[in-house]
C-alpha atoms as a PDB file:
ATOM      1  CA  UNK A   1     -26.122 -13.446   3.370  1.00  0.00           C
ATOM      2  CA  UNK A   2     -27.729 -12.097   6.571  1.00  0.00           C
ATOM      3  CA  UNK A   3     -25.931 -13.564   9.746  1.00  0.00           C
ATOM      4  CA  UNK A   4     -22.610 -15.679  10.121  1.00  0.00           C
ATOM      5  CA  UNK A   5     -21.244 -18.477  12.373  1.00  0.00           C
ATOM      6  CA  UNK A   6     -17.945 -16.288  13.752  1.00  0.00           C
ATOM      7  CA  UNK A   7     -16.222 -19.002  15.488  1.00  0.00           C
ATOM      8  CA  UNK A   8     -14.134 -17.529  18.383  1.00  0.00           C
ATOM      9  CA  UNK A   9     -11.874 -19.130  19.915  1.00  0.00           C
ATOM     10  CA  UNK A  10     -11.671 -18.884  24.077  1.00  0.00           C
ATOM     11  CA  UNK A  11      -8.444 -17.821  24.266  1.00  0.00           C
ATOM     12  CA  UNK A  12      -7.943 -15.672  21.470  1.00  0.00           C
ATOM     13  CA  UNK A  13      -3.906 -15.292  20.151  1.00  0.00           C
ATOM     14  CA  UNK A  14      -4.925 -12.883  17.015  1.00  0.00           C
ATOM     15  CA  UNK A  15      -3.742  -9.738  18.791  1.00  0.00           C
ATOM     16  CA  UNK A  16      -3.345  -6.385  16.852  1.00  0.00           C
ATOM     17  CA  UNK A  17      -3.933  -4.152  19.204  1.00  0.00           C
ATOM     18  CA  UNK A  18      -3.390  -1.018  16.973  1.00  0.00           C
ATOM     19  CA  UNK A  19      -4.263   2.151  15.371  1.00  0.00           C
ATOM     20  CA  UNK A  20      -5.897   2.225  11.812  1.00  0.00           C
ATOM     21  CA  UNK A  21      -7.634   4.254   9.116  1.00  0.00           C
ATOM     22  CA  UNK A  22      -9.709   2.950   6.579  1.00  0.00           C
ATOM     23  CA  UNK A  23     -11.031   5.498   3.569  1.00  0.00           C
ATOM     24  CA  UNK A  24     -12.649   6.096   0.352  1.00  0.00           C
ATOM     25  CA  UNK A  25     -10.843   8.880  -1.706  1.00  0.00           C
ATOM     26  CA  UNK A  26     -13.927  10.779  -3.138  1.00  0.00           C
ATOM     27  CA  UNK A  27     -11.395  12.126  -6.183  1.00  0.00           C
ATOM     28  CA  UNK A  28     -10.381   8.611  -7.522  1.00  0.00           C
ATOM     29  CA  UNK A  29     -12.650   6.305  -5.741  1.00  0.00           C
ATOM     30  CA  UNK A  30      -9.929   4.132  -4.075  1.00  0.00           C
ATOM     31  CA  UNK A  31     -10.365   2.255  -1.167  1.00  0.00           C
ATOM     32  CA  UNK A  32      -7.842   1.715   1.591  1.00  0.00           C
ATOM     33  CA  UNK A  33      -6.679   0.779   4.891  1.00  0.00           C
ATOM     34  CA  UNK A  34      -3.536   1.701   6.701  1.00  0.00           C
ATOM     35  CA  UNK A  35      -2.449   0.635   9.983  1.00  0.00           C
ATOM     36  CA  UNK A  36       0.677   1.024  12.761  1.00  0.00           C
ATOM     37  CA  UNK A  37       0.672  -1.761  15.838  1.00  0.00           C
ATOM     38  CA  UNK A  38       3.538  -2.997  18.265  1.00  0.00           C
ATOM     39  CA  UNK A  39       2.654  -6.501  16.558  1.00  0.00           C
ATOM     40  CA  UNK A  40       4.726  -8.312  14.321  1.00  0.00           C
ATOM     41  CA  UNK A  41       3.018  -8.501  10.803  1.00  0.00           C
ATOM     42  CA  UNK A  42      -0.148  -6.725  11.398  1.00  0.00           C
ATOM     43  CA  UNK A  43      -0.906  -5.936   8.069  1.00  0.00           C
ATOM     44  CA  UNK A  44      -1.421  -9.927   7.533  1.00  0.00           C
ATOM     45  CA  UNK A  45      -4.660  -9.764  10.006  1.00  0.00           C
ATOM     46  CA  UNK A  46      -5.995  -6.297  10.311  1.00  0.00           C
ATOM     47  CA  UNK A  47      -5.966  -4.750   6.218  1.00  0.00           C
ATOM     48  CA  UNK A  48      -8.867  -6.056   3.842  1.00  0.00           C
ATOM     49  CA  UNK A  49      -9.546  -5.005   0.645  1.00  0.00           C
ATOM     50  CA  UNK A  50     -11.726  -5.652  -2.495  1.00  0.00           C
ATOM     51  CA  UNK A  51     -11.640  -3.416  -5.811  1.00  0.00           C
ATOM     52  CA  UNK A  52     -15.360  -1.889  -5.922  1.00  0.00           C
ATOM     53  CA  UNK A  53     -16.709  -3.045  -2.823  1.00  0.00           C
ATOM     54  CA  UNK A  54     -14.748  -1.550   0.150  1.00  0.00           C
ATOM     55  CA  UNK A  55     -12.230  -1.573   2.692  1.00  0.00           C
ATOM     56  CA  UNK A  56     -11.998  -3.102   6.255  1.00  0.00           C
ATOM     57  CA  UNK A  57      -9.696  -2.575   9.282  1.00  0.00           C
ATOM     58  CA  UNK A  58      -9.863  -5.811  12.485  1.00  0.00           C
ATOM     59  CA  UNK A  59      -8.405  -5.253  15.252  1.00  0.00           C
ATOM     60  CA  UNK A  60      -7.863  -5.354  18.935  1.00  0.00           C
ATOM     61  CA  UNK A  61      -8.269  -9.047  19.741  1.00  0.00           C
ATOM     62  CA  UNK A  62      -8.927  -9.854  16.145  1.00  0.00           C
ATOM     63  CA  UNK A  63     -11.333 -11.845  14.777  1.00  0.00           C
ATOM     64  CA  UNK A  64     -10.013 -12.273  11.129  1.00  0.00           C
ATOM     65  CA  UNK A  65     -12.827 -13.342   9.724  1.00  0.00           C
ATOM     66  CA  UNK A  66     -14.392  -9.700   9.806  1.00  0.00           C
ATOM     67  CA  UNK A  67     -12.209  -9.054   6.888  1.00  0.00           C
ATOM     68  CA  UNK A  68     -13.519 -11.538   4.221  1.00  0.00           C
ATOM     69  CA  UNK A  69     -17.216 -11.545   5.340  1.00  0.00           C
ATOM     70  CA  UNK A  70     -17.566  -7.825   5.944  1.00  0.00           C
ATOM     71  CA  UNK A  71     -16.282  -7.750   2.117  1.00  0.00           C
ATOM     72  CA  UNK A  72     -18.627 -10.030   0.762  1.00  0.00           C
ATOM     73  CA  UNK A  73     -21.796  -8.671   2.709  1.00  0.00           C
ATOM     74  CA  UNK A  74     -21.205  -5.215   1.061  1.00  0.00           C
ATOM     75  CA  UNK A  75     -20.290  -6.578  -2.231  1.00  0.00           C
ATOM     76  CA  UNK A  76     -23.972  -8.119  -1.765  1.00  0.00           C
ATOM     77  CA  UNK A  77     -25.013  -4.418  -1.648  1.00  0.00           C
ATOM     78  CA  UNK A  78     -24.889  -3.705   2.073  1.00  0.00           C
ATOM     79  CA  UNK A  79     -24.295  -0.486   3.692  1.00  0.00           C
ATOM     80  CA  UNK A  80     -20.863  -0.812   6.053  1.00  0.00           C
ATOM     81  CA  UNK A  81     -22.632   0.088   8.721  1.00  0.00           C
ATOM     82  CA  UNK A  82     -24.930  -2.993   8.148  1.00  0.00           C
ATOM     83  CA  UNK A  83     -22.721  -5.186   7.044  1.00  0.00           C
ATOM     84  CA  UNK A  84     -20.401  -3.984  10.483  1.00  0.00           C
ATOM     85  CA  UNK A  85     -24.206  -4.691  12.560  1.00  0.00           C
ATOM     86  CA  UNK A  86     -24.846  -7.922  11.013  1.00  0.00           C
ATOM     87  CA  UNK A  87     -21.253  -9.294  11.739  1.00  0.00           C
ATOM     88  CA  UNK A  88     -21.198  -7.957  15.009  1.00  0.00           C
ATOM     89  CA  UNK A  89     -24.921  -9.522  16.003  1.00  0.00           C
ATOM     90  CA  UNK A  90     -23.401 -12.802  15.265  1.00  0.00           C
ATOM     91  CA  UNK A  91     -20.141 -12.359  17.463  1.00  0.00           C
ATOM     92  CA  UNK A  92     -20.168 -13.183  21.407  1.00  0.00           C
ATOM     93  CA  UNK A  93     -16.428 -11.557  21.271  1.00  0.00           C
ATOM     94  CA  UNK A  94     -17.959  -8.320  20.307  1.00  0.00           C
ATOM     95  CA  UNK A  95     -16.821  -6.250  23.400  1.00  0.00           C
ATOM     96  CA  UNK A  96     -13.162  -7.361  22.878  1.00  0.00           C
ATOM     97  CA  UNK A  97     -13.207  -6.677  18.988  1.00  0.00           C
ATOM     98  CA  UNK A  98     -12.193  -2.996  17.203  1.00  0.00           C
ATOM     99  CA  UNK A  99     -13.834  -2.683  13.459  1.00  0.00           C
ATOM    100  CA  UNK A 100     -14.285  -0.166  10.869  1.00  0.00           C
ATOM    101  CA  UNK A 101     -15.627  -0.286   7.251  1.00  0.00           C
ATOM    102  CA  UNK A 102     -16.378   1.667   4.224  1.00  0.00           C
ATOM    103  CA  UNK A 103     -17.666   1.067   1.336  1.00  0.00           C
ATOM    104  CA  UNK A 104     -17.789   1.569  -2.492  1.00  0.00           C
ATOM    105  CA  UNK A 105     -20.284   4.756  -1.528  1.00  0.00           C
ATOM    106  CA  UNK A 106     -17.783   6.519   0.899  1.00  0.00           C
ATOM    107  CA  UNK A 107     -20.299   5.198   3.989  1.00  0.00           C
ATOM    108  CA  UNK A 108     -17.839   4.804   7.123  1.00  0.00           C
ATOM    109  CA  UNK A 109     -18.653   2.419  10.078  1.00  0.00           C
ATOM    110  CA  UNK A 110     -16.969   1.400  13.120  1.00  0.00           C
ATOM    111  CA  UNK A 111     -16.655  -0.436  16.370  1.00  0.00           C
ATOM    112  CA  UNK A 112     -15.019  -0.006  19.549  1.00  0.00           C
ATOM    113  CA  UNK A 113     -15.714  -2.647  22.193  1.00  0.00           C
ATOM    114  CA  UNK A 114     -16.184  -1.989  25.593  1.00  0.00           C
ATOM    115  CA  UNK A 115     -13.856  -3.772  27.122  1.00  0.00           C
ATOM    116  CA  UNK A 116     -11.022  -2.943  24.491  1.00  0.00           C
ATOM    117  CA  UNK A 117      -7.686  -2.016  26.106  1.00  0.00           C
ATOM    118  CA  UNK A 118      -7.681   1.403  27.039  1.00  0.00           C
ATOM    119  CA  UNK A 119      -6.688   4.199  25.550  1.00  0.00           C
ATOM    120  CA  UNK A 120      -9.372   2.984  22.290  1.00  0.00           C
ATOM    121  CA  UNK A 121     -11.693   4.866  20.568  1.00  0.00           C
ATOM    122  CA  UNK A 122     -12.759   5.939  16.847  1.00  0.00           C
ATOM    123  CA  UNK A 123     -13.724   8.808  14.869  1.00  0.00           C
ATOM    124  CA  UNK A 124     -15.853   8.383  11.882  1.00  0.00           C
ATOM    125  CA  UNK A 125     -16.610  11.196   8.939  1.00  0.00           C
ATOM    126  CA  UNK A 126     -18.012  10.915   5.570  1.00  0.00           C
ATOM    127  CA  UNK A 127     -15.685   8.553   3.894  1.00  0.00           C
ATOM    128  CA  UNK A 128     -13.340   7.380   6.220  1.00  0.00           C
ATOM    129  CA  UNK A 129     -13.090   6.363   9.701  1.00  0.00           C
ATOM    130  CA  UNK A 130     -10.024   6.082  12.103  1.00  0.00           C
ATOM    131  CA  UNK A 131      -9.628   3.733  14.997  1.00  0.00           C
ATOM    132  CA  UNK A 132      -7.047   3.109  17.883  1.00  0.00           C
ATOM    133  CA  UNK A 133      -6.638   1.009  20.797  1.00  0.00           C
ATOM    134  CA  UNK A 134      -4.421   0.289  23.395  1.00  0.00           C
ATOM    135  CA  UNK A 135      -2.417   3.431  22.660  1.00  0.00           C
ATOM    136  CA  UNK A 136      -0.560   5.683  25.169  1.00  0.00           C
ATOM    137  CA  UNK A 137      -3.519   8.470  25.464  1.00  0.00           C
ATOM    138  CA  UNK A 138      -7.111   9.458  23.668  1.00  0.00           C
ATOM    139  CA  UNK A 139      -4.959  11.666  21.973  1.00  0.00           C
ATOM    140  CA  UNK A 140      -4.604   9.452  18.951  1.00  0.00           C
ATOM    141  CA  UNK A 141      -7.494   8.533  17.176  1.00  0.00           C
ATOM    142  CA  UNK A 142      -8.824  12.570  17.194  1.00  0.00           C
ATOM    143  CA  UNK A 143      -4.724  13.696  15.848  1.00  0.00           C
ATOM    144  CA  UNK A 144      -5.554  11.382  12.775  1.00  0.00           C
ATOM    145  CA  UNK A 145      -9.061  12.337  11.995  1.00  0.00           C
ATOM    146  CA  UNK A 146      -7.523  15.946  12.134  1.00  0.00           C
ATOM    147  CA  UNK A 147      -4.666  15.143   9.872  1.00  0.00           C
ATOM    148  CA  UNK A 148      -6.497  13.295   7.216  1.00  0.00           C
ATOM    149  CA  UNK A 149      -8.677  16.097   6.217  1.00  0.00           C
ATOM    150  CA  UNK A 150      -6.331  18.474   6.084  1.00  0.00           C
ATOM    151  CA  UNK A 151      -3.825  16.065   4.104  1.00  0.00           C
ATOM    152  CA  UNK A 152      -3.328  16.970   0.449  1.00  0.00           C
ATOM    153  CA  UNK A 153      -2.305  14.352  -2.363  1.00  0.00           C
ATOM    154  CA  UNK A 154      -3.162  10.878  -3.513  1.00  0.00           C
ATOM    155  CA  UNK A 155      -4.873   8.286  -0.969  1.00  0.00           C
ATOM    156  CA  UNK A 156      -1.895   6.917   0.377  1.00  0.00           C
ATOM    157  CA  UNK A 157      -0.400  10.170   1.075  1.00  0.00           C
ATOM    158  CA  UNK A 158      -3.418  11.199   3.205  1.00  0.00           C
ATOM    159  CA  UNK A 159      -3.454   7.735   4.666  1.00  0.00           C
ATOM    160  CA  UNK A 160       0.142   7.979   5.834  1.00  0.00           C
ATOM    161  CA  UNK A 161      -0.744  11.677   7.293  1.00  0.00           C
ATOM    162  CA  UNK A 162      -3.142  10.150   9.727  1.00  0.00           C
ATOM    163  CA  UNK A 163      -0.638   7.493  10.468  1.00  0.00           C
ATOM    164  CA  UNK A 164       2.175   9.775  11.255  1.00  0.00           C
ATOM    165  CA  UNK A 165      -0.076  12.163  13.352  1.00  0.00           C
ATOM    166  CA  UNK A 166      -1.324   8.955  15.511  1.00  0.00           C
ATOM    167  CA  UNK A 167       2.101   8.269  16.278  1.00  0.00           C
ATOM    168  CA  UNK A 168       3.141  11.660  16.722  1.00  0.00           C
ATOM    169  CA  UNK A 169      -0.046  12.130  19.593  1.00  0.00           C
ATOM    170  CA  UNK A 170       1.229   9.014  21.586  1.00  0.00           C
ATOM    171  CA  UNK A 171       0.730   5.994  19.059  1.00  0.00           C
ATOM    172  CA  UNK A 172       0.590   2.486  20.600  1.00  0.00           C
ATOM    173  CA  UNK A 173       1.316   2.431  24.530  1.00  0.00           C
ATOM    174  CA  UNK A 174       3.497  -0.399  23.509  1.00  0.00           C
ATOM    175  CA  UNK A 175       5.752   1.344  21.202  1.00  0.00           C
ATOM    176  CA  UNK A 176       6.128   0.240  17.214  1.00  0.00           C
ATOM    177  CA  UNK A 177       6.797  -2.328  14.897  1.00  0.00           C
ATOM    178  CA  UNK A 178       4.828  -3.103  11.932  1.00  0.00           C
ATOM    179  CA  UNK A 179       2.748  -1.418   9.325  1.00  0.00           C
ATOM    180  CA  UNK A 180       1.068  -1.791   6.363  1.00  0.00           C
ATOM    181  CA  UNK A 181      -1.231  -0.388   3.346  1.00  0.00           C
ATOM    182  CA  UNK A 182      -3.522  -1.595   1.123  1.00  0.00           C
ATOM    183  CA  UNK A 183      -5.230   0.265  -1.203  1.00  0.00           C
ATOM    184  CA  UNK A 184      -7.974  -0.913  -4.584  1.00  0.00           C
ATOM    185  CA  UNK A 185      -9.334   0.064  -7.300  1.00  0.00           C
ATOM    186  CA  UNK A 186     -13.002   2.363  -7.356  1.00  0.00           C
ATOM    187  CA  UNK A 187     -14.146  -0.742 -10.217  1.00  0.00           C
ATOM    188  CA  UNK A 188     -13.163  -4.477 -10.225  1.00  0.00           C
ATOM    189  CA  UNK A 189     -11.982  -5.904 -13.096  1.00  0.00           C
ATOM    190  CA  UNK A 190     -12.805  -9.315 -12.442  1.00  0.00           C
ATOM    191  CA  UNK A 191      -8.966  -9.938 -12.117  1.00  0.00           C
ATOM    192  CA  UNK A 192      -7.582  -9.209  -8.438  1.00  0.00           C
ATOM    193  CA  UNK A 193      -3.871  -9.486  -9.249  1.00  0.00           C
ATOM    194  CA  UNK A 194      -4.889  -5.945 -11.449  1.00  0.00           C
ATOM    195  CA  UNK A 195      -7.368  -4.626  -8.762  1.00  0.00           C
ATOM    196  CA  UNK A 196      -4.890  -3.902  -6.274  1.00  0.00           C
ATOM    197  CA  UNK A 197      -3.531  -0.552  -6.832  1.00  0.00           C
ATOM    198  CA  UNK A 198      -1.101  -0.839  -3.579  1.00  0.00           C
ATOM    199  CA  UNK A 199      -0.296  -3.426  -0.996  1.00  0.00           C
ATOM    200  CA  UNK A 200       3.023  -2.783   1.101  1.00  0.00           C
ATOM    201  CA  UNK A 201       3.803  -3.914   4.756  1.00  0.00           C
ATOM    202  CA  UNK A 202       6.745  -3.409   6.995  1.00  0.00           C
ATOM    203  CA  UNK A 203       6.872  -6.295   8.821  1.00  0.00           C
ATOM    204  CA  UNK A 204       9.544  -5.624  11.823  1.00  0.00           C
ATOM    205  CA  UNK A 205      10.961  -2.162  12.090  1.00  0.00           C
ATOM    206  CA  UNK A 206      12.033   0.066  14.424  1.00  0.00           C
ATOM    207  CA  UNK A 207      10.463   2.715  12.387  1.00  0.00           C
ATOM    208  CA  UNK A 208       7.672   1.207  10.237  1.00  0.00           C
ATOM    209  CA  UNK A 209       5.846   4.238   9.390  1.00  0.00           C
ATOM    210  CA  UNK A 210       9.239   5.643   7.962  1.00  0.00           C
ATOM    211  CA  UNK A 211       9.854   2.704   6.433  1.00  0.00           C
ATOM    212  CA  UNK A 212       6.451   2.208   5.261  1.00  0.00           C
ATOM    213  CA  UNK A 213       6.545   5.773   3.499  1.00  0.00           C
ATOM    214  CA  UNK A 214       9.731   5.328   1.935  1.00  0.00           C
ATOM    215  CA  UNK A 215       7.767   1.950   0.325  1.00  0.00           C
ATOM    216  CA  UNK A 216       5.517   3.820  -0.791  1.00  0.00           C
ATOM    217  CA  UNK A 217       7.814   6.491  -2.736  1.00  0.00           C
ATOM    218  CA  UNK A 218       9.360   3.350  -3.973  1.00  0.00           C
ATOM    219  CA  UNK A 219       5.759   1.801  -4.999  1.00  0.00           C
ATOM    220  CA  UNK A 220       5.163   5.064  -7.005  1.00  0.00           C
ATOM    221  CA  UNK A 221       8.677   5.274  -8.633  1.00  0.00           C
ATOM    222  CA  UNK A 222       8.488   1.404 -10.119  1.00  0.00           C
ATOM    223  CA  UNK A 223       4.797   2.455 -11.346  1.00  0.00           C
ATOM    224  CA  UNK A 224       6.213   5.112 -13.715  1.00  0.00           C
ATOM    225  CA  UNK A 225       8.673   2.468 -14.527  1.00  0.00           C
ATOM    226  CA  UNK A 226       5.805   0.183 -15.587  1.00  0.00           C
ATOM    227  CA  UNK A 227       4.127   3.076 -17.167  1.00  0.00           C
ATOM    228  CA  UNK A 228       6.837   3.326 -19.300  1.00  0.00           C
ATOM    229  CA  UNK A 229       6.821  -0.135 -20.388  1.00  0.00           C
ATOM    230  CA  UNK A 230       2.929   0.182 -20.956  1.00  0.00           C
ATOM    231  CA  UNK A 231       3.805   3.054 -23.388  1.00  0.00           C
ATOM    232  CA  UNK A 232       6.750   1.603 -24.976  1.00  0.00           C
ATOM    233  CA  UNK A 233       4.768  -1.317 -25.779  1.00  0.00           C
ATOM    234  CA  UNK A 234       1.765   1.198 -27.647  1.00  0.00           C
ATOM    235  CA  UNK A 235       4.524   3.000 -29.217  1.00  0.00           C
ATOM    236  CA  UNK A 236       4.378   6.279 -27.798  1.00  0.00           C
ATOM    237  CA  UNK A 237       8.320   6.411 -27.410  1.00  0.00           C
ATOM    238  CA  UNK A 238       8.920   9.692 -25.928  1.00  0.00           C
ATOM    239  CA  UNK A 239       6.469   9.482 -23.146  1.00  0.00           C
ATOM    240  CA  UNK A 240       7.800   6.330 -22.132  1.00  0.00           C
ATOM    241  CA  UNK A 241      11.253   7.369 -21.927  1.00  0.00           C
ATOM    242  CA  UNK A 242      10.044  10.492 -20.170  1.00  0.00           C
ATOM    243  CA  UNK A 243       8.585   8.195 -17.508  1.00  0.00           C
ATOM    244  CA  UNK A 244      11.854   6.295 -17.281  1.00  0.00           C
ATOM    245  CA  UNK A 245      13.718   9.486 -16.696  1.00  0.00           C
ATOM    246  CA  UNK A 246      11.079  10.484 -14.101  1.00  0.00           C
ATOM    247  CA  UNK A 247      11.935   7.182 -12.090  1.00  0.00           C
ATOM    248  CA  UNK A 248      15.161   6.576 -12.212  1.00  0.00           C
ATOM    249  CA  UNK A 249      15.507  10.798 -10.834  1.00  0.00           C
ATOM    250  CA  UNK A 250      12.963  10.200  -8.046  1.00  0.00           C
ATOM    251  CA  UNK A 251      15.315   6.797  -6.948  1.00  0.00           C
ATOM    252  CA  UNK A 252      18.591   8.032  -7.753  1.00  0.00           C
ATOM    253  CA  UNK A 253      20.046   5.372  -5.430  1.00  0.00           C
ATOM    254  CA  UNK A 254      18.779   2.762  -7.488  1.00  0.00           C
ATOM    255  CA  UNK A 255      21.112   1.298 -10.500  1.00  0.00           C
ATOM    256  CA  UNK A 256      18.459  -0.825 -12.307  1.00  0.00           C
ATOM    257  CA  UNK A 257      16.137   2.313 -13.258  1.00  0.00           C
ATOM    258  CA  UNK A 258      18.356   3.888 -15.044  1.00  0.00           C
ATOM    259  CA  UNK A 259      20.007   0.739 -16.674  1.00  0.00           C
ATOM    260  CA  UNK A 260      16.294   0.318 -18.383  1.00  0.00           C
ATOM    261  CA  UNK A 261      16.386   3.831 -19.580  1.00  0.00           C
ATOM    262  CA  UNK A 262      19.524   3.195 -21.190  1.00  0.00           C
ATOM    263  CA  UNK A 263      18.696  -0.256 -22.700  1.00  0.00           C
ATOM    264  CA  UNK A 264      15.608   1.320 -24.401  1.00  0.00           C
ATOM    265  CA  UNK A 265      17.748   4.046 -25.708  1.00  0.00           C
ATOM    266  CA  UNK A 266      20.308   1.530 -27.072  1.00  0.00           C
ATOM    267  CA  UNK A 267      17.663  -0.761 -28.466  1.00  0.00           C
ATOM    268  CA  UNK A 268      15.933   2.470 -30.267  1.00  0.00           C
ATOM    269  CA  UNK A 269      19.472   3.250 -31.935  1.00  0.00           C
ATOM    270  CA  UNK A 270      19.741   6.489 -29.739  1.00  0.00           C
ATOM    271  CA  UNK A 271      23.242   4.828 -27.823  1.00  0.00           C
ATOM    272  CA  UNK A 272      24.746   8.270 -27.574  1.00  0.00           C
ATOM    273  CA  UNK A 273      22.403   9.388 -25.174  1.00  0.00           C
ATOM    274  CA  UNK A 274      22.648   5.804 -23.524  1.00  0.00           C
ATOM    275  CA  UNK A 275      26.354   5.432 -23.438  1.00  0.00           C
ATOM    276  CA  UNK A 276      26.515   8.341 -20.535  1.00  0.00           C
ATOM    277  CA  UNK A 277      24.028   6.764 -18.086  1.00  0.00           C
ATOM    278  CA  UNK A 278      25.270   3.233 -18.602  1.00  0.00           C
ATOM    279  CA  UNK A 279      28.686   4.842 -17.870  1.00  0.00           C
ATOM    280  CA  UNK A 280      27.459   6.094 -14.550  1.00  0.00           C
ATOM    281  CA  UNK A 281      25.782   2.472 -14.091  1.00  0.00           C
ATOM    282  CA  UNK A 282      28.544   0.544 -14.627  1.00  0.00           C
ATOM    283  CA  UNK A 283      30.518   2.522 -12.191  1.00  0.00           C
ATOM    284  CA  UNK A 284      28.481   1.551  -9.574  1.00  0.00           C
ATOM    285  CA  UNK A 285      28.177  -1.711 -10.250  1.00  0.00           C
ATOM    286  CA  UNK A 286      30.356  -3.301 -13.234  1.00  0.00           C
ATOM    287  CA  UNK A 287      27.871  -6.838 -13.246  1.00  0.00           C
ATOM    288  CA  UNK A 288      24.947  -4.860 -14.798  1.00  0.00           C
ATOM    289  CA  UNK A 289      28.235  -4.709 -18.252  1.00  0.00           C
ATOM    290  CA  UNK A 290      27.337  -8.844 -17.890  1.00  0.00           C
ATOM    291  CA  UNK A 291      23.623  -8.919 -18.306  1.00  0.00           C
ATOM    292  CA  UNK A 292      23.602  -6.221 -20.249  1.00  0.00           C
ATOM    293  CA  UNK A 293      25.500  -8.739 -22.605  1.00  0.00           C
ATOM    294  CA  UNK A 294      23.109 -11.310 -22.005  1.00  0.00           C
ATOM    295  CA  UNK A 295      20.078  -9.598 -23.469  1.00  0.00           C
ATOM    296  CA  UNK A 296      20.435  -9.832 -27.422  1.00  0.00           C
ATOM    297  CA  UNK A 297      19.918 -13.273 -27.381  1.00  0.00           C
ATOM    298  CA  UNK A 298      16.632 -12.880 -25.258  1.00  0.00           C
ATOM    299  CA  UNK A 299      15.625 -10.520 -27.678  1.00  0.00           C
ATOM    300  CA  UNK A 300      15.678  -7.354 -25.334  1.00  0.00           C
ATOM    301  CA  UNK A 301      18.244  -5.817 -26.946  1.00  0.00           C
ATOM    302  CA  UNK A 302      18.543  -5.254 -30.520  1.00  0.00           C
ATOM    303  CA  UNK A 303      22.138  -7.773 -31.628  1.00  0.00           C
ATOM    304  CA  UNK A 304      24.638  -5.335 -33.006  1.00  0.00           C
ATOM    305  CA  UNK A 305      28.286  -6.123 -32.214  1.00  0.00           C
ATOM    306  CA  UNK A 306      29.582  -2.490 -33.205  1.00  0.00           C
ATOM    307  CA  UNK A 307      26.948  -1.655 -30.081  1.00  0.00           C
ATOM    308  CA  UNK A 308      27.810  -4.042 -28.006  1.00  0.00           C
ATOM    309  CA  UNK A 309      31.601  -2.684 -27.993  1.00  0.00           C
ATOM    310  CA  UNK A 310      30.795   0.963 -27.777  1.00  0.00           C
ATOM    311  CA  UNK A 311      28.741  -0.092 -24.767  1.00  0.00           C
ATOM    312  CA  UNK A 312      31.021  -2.326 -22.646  1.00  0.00           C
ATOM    313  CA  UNK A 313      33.895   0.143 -23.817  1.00  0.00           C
ATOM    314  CA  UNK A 314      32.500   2.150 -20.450  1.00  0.00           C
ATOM    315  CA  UNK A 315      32.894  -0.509 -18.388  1.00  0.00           C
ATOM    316  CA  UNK A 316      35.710   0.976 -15.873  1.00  0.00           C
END
């Protein structure tokens, strides 16, 4: 896989003119791409992903296709930067195109056409590489490079630094609307649907970073939740109800988390400490009383009638 047939179109419509980052985090080996644009849906064109190979951000006038072939020429054991030349040697849109890459080694790449919309310009460092055109001054792209290595915390956390400090120098010229995140696994499992450690967009908001960040607190809350399922399942009771106490406190907002909690508790014959929390549940919300009801004969909840009345007995 040396050169490609990039079919461009002469009046291109793909527009995501945008700032981006794209990263490898060298303590867990993830791979991401985050992005902000006044563009409905950008996350749809701009973030690419594949568990073990790499991560790549199109943009500007966007030639999709960037995406899926800059994936598979690294997964074929290219550098980004060569898999970023090779793409770009076969594109006569070049100029109006904004790329960046990096792969499974933490090699960065980018792009920045010369007749992209000004303000646009990149910044690339070992393992990551930030990108932004279109955007109210040259400001941007510099504010996010900054942020991201002084960020602490997970990938996504540094990812959403540089994000936040792009908007915060200027952002897009336009204003804001969409963003998104997309973040894989260092190793591919063969089974994508398990690869993906994160993929969240914010379609239309007035706020999508916000909104995109609050996703992402969500994201991490429903993990524990699954963690606790994971544990549950191997038998290792306590820690799993520890993680179900650690997500329904970090969502408080949110009935269902701690409804779990207290169905595991129930079903383990521990309904004292269950009958408190589905107290507080039902409260909120009396229809959780009804499926709650509904789960003995789905086998989710252990049939015992004496149970069943000491539960819906807190019903309000």
């Amino acid at each position: 896989m040396n050169t490609f047939d990039v079919q461009i179109s002469p009046h291109p419509s793909r527009l995501a003119h945008t700032f981006s980052i794209v990263a490898r985090d060298p303590a867990s080996g993830e791979m991401g791409v985050a992005v902000q644009s006044h563009w409905f849906s950008v996350g749809a064109l701009v973030t690419w992903a594949q568990a073990g190979v790499g991560a790549v951000a199109t943009q500007a006038l966007v030639e999709v296709s960037y995406g899926p072939l800059g994936l598979a020429l690294m997964q074929a054991g290219k550098p980004a930067a060569e898999a970023l030349a090779a793409l770009l040697a076969a594109d006569e849109g070049r100029d109006i195109r904004q790329v960046a890459m990096v792969d499974a080694r933490g090699q960065a790449a980018a792009h920045t056409g010369a007749r992209c919309i000004a303000d646009a310009g990149h910044e690339t460092d070992a393992g990551f590489s930030v990108q932004a055109n279109m955007m109210l001054c040259p400001d941007v792209w510099p504010a996010m490079a900054r942020a991201y290595r002084e960020a602490e915390g997970d990938l996504a956390a540094r990812m959403l630094a540089a994000l936040k400090a792009g908007q915060a120098a200027g952002g897009d010229v336009r204003g804001k609307q969409s963003a998104a995140i997309l973040i894989v696994k260092p190793v591919s499992t063969g089974r994508p649907w398990e690869d993906t450690a994160m993929e969240l967009r914010v379609e239309d908001h007035p706020e999508p970073i916000h909104e995109l960040e609050r996703l992402v607190h969500l994201h991490r809350t429903y993990r524990r939740m699954n963690r606790g399922d994971e544990l549950l399942g191997a038998g290792q009771t306590e820690k799993a109800l520890r993680e179900y106490r650690a997500a329904a406190q970090m969502a408080p907002q949110i009935e269902e988390l701690p409804f779990w909690h207290a169905v595991t508790l129930a079903d383990l014959g521990r309904v004292d400490e269950a009958l408190p929390i589905l107290r507080d549940v039902f409260a909120r919300n009396p229809d959780w009383a009804t499926l709650l009801t509904r789960l003995p004969p789905a086998g989710l909840l252990r049939d015992d009638a004496e149970m069943m009345d000491l539960i819906l007995a807190q019903v309000p």
